[in-house]
C-alpha atoms as a PDB file:
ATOM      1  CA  UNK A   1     345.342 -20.396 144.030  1.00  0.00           C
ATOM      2  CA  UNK A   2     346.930 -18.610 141.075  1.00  0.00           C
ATOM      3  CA  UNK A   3     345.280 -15.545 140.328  1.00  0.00           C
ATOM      4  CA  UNK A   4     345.407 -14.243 136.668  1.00  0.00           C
ATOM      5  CA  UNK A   5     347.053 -10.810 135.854  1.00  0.00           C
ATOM      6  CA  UNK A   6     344.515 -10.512 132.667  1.00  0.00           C
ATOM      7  CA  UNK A   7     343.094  -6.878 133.141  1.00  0.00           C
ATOM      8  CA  UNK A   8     338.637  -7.229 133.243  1.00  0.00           C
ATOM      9  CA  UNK A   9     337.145  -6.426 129.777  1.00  0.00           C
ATOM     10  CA  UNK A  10     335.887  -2.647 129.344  1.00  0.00           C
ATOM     11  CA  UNK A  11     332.112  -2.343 129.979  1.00  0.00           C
ATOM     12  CA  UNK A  12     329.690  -3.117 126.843  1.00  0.00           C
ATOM     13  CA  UNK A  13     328.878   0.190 126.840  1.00  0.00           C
ATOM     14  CA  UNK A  14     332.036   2.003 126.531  1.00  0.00           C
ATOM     15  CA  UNK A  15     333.395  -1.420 124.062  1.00  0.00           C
ATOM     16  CA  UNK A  16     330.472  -0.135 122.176  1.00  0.00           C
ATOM     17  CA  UNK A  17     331.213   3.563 122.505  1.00  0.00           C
ATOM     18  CA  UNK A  18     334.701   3.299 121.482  1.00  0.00           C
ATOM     19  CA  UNK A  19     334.134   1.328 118.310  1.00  0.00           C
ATOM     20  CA  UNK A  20     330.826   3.067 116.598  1.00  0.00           C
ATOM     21  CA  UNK A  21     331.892   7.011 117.623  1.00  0.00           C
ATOM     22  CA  UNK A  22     334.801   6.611 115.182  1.00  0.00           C
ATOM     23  CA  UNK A  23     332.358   4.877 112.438  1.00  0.00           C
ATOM     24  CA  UNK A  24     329.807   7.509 113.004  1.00  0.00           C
ATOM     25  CA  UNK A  25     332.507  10.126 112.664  1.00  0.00           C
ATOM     26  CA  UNK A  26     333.347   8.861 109.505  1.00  0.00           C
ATOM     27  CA  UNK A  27     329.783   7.898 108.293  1.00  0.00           C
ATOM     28  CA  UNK A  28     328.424  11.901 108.908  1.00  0.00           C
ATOM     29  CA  UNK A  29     331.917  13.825 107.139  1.00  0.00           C
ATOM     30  CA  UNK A  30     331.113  11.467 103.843  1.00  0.00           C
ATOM     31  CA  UNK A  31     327.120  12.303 104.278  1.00  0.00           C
ATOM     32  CA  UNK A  32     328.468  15.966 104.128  1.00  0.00           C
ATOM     33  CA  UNK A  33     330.820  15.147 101.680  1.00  0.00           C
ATOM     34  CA  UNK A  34     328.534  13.461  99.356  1.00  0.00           C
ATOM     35  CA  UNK A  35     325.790  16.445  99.830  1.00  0.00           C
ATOM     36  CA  UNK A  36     328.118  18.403  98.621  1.00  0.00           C
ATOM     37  CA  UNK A  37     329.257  16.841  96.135  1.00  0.00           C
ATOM     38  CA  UNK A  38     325.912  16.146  94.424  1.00  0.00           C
ATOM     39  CA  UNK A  39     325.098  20.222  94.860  1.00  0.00           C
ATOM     40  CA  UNK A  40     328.023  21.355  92.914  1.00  0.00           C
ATOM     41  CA  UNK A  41     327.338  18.441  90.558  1.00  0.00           C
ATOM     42  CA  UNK A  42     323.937  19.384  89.618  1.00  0.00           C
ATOM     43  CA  UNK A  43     323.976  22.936  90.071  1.00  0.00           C
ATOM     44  CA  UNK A  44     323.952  23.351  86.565  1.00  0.00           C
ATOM     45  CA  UNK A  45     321.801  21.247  85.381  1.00  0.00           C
ATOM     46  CA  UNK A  46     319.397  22.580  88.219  1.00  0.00           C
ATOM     47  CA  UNK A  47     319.488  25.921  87.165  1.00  0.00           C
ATOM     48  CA  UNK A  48     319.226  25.075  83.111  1.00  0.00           C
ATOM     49  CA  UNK A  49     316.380  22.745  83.889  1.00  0.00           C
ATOM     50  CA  UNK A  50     314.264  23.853  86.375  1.00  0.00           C
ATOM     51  CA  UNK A  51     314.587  27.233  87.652  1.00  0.00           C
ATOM     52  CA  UNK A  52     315.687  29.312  84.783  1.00  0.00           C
ATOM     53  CA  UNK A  53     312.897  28.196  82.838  1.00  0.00           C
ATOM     54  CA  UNK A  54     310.659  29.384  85.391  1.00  0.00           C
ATOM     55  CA  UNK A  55     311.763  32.977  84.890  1.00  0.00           C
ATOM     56  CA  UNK A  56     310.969  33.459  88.747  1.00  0.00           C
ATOM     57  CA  UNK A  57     313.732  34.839  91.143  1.00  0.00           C
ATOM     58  CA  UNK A  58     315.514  32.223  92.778  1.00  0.00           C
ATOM     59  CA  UNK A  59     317.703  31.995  95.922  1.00  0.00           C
ATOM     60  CA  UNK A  60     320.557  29.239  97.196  1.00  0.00           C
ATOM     61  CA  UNK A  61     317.610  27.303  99.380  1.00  0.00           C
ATOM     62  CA  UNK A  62     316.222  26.511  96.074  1.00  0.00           C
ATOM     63  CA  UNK A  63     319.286  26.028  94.051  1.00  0.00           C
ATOM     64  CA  UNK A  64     319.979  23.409  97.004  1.00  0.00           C
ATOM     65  CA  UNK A  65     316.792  21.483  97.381  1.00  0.00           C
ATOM     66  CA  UNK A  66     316.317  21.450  93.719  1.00  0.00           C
ATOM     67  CA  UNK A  67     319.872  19.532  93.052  1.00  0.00           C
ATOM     68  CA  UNK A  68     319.319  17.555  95.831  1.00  0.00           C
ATOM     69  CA  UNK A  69     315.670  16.371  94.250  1.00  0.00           C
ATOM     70  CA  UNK A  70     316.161  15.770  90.644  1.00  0.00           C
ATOM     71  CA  UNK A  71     314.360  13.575  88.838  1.00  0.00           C
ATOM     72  CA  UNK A  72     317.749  12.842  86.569  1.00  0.00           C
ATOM     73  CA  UNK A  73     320.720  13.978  88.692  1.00  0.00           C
ATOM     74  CA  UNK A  74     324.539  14.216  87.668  1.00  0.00           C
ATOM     75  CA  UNK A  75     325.054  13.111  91.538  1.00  0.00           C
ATOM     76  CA  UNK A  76     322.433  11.449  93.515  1.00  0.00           C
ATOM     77  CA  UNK A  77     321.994  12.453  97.517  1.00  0.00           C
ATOM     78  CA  UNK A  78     322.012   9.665  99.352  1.00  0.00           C
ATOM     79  CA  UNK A  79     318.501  10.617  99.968  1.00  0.00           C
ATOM     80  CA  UNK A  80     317.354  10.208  96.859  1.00  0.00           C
ATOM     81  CA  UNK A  81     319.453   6.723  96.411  1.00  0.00           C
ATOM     82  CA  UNK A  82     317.837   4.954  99.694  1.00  0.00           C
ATOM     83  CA  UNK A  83     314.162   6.223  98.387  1.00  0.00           C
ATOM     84  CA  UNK A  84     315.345   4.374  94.894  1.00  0.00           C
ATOM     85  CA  UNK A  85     316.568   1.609  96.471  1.00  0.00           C
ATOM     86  CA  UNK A  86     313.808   1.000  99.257  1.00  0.00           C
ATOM     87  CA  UNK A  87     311.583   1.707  95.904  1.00  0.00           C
ATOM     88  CA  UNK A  88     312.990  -0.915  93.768  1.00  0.00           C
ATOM     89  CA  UNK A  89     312.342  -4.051  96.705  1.00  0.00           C
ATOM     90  CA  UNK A  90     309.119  -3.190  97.788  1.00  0.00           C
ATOM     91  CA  UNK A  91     307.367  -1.442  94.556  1.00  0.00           C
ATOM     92  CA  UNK A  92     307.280  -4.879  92.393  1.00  0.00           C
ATOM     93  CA  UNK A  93     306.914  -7.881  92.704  1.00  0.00           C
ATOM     94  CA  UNK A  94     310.361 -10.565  93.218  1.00  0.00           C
ATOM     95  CA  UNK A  95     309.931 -11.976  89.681  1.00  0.00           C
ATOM     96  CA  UNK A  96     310.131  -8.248  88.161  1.00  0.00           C
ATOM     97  CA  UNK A  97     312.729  -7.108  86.217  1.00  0.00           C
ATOM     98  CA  UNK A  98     312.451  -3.555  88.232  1.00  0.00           C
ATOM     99  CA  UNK A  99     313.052  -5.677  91.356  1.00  0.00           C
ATOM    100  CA  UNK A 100     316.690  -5.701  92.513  1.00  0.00           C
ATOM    101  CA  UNK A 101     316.286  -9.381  94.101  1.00  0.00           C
ATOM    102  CA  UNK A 102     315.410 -10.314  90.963  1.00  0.00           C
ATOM    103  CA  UNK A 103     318.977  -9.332  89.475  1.00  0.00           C
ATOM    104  CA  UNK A 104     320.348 -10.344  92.913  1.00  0.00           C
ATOM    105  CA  UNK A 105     319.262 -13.829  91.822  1.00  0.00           C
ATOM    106  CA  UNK A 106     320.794 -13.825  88.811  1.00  0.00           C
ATOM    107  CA  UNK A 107     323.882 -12.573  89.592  1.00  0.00           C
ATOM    108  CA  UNK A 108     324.440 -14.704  92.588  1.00  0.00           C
ATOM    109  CA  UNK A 109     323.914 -17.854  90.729  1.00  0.00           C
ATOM    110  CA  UNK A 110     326.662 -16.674  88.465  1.00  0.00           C
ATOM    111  CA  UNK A 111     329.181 -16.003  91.326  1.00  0.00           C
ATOM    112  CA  UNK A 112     328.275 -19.126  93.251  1.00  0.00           C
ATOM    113  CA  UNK A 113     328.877 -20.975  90.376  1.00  0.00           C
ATOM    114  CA  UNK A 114     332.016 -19.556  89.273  1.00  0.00           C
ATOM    115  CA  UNK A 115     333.439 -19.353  92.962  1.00  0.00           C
ATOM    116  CA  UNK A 116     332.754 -22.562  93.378  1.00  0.00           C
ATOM    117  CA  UNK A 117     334.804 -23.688  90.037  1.00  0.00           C
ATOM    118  CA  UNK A 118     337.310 -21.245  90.702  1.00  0.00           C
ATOM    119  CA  UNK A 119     337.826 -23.138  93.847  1.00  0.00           C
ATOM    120  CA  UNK A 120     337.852 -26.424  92.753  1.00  0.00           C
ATOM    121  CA  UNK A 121     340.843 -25.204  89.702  1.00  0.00           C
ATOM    122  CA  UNK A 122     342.721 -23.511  92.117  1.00  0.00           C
ATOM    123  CA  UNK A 123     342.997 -26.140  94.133  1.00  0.00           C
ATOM    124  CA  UNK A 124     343.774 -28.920  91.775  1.00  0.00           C
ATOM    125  CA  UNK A 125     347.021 -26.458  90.013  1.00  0.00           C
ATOM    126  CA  UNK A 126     347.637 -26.329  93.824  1.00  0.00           C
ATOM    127  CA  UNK A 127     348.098 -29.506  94.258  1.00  0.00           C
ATOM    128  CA  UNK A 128     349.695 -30.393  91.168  1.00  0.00           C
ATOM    129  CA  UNK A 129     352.142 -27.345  91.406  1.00  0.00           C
ATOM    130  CA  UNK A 130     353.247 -28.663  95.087  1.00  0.00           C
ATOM    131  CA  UNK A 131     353.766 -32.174  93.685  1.00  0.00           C
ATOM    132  CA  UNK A 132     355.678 -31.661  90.546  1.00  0.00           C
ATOM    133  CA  UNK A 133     358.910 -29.620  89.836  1.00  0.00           C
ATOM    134  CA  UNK A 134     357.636 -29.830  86.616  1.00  0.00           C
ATOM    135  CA  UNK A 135     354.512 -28.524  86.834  1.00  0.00           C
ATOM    136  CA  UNK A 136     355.780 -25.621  89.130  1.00  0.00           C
ATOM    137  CA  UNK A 137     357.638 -24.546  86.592  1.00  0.00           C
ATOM    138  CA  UNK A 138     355.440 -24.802  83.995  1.00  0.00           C
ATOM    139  CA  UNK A 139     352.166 -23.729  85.166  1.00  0.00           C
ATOM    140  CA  UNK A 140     352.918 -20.531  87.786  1.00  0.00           C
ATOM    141  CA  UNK A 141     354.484 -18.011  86.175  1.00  0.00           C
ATOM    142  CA  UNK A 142     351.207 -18.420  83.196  1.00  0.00           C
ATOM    143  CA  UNK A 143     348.557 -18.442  86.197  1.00  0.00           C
ATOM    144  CA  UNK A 144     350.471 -15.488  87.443  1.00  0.00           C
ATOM    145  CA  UNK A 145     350.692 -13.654  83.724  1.00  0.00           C
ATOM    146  CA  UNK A 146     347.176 -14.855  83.184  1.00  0.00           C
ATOM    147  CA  UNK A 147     345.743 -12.050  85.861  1.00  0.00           C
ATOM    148  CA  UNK A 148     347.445  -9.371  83.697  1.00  0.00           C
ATOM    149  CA  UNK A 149     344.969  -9.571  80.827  1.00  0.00           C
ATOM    150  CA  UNK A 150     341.646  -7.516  81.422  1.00  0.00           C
ATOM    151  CA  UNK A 151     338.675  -9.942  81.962  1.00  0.00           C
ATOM    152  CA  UNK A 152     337.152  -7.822  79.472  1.00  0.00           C
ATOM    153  CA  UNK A 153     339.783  -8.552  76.762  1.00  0.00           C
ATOM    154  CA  UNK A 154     338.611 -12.345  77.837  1.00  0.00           C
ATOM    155  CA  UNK A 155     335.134 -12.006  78.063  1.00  0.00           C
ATOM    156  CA  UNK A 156     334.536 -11.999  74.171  1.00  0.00           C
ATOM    157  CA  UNK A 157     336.860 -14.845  73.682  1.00  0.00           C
ATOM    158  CA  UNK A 158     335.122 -16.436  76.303  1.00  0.00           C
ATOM    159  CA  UNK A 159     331.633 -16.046  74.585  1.00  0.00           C
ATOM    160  CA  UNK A 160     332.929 -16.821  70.654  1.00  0.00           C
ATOM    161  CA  UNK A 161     334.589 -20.144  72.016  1.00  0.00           C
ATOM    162  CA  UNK A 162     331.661 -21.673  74.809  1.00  0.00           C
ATOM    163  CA  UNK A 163     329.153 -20.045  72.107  1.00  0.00           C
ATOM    164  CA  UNK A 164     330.876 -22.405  69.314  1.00  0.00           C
ATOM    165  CA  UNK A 165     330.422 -25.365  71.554  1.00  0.00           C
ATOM    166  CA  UNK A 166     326.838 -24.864  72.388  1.00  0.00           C
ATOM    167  CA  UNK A 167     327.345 -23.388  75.401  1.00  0.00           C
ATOM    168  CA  UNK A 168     324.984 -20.177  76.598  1.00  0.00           C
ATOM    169  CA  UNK A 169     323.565 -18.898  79.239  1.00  0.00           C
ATOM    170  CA  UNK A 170     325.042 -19.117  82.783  1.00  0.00           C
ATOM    171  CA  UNK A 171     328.404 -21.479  81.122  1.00  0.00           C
ATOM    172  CA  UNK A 172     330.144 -18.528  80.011  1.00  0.00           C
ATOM    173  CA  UNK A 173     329.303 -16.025  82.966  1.00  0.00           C
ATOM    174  CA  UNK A 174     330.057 -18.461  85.213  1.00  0.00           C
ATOM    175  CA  UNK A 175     333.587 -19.508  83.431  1.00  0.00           C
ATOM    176  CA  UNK A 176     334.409 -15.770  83.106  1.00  0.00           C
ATOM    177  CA  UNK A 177     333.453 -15.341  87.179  1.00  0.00           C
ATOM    178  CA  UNK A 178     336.267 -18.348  87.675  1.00  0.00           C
ATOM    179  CA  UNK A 179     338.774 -16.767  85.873  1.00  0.00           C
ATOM    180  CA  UNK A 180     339.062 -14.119  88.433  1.00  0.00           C
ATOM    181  CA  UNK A 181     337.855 -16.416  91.968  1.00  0.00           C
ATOM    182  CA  UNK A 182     340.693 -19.369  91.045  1.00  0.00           C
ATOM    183  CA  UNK A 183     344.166 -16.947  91.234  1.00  0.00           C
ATOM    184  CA  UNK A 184     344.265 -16.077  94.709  1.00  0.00           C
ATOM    185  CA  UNK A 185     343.206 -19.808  95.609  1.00  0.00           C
ATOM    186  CA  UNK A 186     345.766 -21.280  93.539  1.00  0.00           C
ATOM    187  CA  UNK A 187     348.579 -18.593  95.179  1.00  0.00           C
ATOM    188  CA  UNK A 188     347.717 -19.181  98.685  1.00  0.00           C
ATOM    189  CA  UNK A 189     347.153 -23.176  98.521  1.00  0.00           C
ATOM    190  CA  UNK A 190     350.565 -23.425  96.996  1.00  0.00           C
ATOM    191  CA  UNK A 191     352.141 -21.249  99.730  1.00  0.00           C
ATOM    192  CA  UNK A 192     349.317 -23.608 102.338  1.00  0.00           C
ATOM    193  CA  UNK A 193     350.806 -26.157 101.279  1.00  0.00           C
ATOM    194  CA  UNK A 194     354.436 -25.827 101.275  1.00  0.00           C
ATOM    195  CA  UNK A 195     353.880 -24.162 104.818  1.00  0.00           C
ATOM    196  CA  UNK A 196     355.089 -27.324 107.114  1.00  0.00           C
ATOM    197  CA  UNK A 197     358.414 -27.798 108.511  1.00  0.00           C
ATOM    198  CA  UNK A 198     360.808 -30.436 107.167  1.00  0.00           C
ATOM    199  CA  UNK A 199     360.462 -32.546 110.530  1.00  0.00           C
ATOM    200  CA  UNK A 200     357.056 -32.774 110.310  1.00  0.00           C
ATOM    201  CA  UNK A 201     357.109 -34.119 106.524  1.00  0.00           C
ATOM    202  CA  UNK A 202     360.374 -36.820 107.487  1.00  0.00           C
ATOM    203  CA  UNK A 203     358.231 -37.812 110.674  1.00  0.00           C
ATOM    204  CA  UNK A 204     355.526 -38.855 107.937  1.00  0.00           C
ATOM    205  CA  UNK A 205     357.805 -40.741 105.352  1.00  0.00           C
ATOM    206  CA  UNK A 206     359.486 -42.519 108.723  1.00  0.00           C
ATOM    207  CA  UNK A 207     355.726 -44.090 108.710  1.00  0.00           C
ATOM    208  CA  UNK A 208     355.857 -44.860 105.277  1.00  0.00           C
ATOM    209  CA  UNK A 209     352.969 -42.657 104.132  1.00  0.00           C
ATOM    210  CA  UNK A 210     352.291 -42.030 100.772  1.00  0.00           C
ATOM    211  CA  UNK A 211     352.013 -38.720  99.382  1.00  0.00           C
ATOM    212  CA  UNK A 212     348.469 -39.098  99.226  1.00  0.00           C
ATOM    213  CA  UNK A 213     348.126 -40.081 102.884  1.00  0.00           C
ATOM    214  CA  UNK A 214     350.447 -36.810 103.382  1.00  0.00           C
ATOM    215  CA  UNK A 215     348.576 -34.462 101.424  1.00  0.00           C
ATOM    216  CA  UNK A 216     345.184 -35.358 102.935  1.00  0.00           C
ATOM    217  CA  UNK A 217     346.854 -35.770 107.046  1.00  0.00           C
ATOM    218  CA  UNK A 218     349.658 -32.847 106.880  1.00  0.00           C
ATOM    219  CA  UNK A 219     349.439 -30.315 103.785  1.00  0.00           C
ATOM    220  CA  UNK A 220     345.817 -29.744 104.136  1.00  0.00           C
ATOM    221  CA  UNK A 221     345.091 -29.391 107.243  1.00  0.00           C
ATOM    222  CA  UNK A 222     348.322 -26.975 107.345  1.00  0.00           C
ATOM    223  CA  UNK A 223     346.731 -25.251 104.280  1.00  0.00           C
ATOM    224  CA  UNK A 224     343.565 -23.804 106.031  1.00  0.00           C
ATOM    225  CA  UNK A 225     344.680 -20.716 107.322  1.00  0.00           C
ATOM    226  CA  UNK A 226     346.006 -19.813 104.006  1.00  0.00           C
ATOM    227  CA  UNK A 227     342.906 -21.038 102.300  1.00  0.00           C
ATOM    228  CA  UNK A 228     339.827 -19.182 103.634  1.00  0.00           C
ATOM    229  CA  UNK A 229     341.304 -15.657 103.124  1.00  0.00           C
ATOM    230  CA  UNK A 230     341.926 -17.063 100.257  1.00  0.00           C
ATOM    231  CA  UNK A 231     338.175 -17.751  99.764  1.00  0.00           C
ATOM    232  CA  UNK A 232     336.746 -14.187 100.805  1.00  0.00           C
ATOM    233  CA  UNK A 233     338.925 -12.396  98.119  1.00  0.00           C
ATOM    234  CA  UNK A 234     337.979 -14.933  95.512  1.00  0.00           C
ATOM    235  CA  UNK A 235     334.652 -14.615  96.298  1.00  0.00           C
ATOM    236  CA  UNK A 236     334.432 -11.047  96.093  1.00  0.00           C
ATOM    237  CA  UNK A 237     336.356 -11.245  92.786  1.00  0.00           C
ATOM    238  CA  UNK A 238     333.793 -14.027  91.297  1.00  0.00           C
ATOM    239  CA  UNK A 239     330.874 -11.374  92.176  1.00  0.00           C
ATOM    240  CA  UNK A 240     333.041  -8.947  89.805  1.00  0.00           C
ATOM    241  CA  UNK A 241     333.424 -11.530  87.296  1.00  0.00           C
ATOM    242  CA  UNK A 242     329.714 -12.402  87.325  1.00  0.00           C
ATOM    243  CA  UNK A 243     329.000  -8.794  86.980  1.00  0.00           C
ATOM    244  CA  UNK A 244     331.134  -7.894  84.458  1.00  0.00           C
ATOM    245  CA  UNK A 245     330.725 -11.048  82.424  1.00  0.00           C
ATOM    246  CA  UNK A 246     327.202  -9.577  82.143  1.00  0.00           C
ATOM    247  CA  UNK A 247     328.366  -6.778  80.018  1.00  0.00           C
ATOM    248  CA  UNK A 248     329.549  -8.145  76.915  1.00  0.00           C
ATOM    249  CA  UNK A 249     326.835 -10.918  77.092  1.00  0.00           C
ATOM    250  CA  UNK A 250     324.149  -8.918  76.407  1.00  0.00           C
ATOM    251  CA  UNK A 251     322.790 -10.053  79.517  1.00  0.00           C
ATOM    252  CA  UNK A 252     318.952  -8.286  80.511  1.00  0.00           C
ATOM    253  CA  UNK A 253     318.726  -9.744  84.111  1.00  0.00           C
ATOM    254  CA  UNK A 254     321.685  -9.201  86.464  1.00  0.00           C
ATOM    255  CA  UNK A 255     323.330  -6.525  88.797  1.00  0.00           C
ATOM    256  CA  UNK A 256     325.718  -5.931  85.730  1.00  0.00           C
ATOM    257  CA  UNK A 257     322.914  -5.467  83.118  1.00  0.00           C
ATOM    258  CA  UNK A 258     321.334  -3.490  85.590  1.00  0.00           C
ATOM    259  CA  UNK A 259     324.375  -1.021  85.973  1.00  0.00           C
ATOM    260  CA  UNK A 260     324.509  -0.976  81.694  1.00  0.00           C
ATOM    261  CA  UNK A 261     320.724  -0.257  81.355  1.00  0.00           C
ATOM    262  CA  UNK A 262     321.105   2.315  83.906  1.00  0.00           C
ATOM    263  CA  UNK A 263     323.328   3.947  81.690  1.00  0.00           C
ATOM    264  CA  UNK A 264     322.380   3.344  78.692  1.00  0.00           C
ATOM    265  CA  UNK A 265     318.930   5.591  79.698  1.00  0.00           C
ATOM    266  CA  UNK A 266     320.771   7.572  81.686  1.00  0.00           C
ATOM    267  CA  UNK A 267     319.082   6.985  85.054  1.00  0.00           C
ATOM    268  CA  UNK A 268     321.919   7.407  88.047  1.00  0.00           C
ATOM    269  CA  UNK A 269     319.366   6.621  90.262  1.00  0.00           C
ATOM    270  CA  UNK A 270     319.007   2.865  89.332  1.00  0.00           C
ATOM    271  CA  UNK A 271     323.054   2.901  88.705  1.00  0.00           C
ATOM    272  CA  UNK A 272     323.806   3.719  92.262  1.00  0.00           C
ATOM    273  CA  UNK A 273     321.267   1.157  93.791  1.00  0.00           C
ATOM    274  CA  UNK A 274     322.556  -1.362  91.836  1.00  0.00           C
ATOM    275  CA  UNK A 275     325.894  -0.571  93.223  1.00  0.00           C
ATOM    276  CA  UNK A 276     324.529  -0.693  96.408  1.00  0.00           C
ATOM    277  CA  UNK A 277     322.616  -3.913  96.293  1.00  0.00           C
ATOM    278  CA  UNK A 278     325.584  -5.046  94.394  1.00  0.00           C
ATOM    279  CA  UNK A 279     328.177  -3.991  97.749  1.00  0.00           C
ATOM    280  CA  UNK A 280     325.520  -5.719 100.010  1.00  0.00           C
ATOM    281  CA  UNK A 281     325.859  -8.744  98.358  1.00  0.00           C
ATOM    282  CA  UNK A 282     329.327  -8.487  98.388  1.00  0.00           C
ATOM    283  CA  UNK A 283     329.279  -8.265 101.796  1.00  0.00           C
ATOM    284  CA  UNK A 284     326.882 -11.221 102.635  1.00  0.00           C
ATOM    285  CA  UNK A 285     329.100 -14.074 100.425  1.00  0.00           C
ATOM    286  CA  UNK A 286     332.427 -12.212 102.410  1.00  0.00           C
ATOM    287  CA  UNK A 287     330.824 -12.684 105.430  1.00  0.00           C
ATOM    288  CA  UNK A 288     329.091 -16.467 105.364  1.00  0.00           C
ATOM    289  CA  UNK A 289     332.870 -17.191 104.434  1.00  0.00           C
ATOM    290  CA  UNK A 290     333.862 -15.691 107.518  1.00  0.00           C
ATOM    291  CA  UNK A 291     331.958 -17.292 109.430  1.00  0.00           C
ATOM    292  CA  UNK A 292     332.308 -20.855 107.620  1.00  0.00           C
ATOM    293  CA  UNK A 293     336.398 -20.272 108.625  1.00  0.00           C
ATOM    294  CA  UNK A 294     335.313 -19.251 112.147  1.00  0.00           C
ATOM    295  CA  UNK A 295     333.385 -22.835 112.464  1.00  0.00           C
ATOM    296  CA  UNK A 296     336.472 -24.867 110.393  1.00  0.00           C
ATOM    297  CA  UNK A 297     339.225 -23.411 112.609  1.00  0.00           C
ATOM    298  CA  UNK A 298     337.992 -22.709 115.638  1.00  0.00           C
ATOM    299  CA  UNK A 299     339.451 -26.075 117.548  1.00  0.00           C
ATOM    300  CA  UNK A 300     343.024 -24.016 116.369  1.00  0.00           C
ATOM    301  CA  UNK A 301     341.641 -21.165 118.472  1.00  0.00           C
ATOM    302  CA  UNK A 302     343.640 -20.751 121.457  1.00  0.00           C
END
């Protein structure tokens, strides 16, 4: 009986072990770090506001817990942004405006929406780009020079345009959230799709197949690797989009409104929770595209 050379996996413990020491490493210098930070920050503030006009005597223990526990700080502590944060889900009710799900809701919509668009555009230039010299050379150097204008140069444009056609609401957030998710679809289904070998393409046009019949049995299924990477950076750029397409919309209900009401009032507090709640989400979409490639491709697993 052959016997396999494969050395035994490391205990859970130590697999553990060895990958959350580093993280926690890392996680407790940018604690420090950021503690730091938001003392030096608000020192002066701290001292202008609240002790000075005291006229008591005050020492560094009080110069730190008062910049770390300011109603209106320069710098949050993290402290202060989990209490915000844990404040804003539980405090109000989901329909609330001072409830982050409720701008979660809105926000997501938008990036669904224009992810989902993006998606669809990329992968119809893809297709045409692959199939026509033509096209190739027409459309992918503009998709290519189209990523080098801001998306907030666009936005207005955007909103004069859809706004002349009737079109409000979610139509132009969600257009302006596409404009960012279909690039990296459209560059990595072209390179997908131009990924199998000569022999594989004569074998197919020995069988007479139609270019149809070889897009659907050959380039696509060849394409899928390229694809969902793809898909997890255009998703995370469609949640920029949506958020940033909230901006010049005048939007009141969103991550991105939230973020420009936060500082139009000047309240850091609500700024940084947003930008939490706004990397959590992030996150989530990244990773149910993860895990939506792990299903699709896992009969390629070896």
């Amino acid at each position: 009986m052959a016997t396999s050379n494969k050395p035994p996996a490391p205990p859970l413990a130590r697999r553990l072990w060895d990958t959350g020491f580093p993280v926690t490493v890392v996680l407790l210098v940018l604690l420090v770090v950021w503690y730091g930070a938001a003392w030096g920050m608000n020192a002066n503030a701290a001292i202008e506001r609240v002790l000075e006009p005291t006229g008591n005597p005050w020492t560094w223990q009080a110069l730190m817990t008062t910049t770390w526990n300011m109603e209106r700080p320069v710098m949050p502590a993290p402290h202060q942004i989990a209490l915000d944060f844990w404040s804003s889900l539980m405090d109000w009710p989901l329909d609330s405006p001072r409830n982050l799900m409720f701008h979660v809701a809105v926000t997501g919509e938008t990036t669904l929406v224009g992810f989902v668009l993006g998606t669809l555009l990329g992968l119809v230039l893809a297709v045409a780009i692959v199939h026509s010299r033509t096209l190739d050379r027409a459309l992918l150097p503009w998709i290519v020079a189209s990523q080098t204008v801001p998306v907030l140069a666009i936005a207005p444009i955007v909103l004069v345009i859809l706004g002349s056609l009737g079109m409000e609401g979610l139509a132009p957030k969600a257009v302006i959230s596409m404009y960012l998710s279909f690039f990296p679809v459209t560059v990595a289904m072209v390179q997908g799709l131009r990924s199998p070998q000569v022999i594989e393409t004569e074998m197919l046009h020995t069988y007479a197949a139609s270019p149809w019949q070889a897009l659907w049995l050959l380039r696509l299924p060849a394409a899928l690797p390229f694809l969902f990477p793809a898909l997890r950076v255009g998703i995370a750029a469609s949640l920029v989009g949506a958020m940033v397409a909230e901006l010049p919309t005048g939007a009141v209900a969103g991550l991105g409104a939230r973020l420009l009401t936060g500082s139009y009032y000047g309240n850091t507090l609500s700024i940084w929770s947003a930008l939490v709640m706004s990397s959590l989400l992030g996150v989530l979409l990244t990773t149910v595209v993860a895990v939506t490639e792990h299903l699709a491709l896992r009969h390629r697993r070896i």
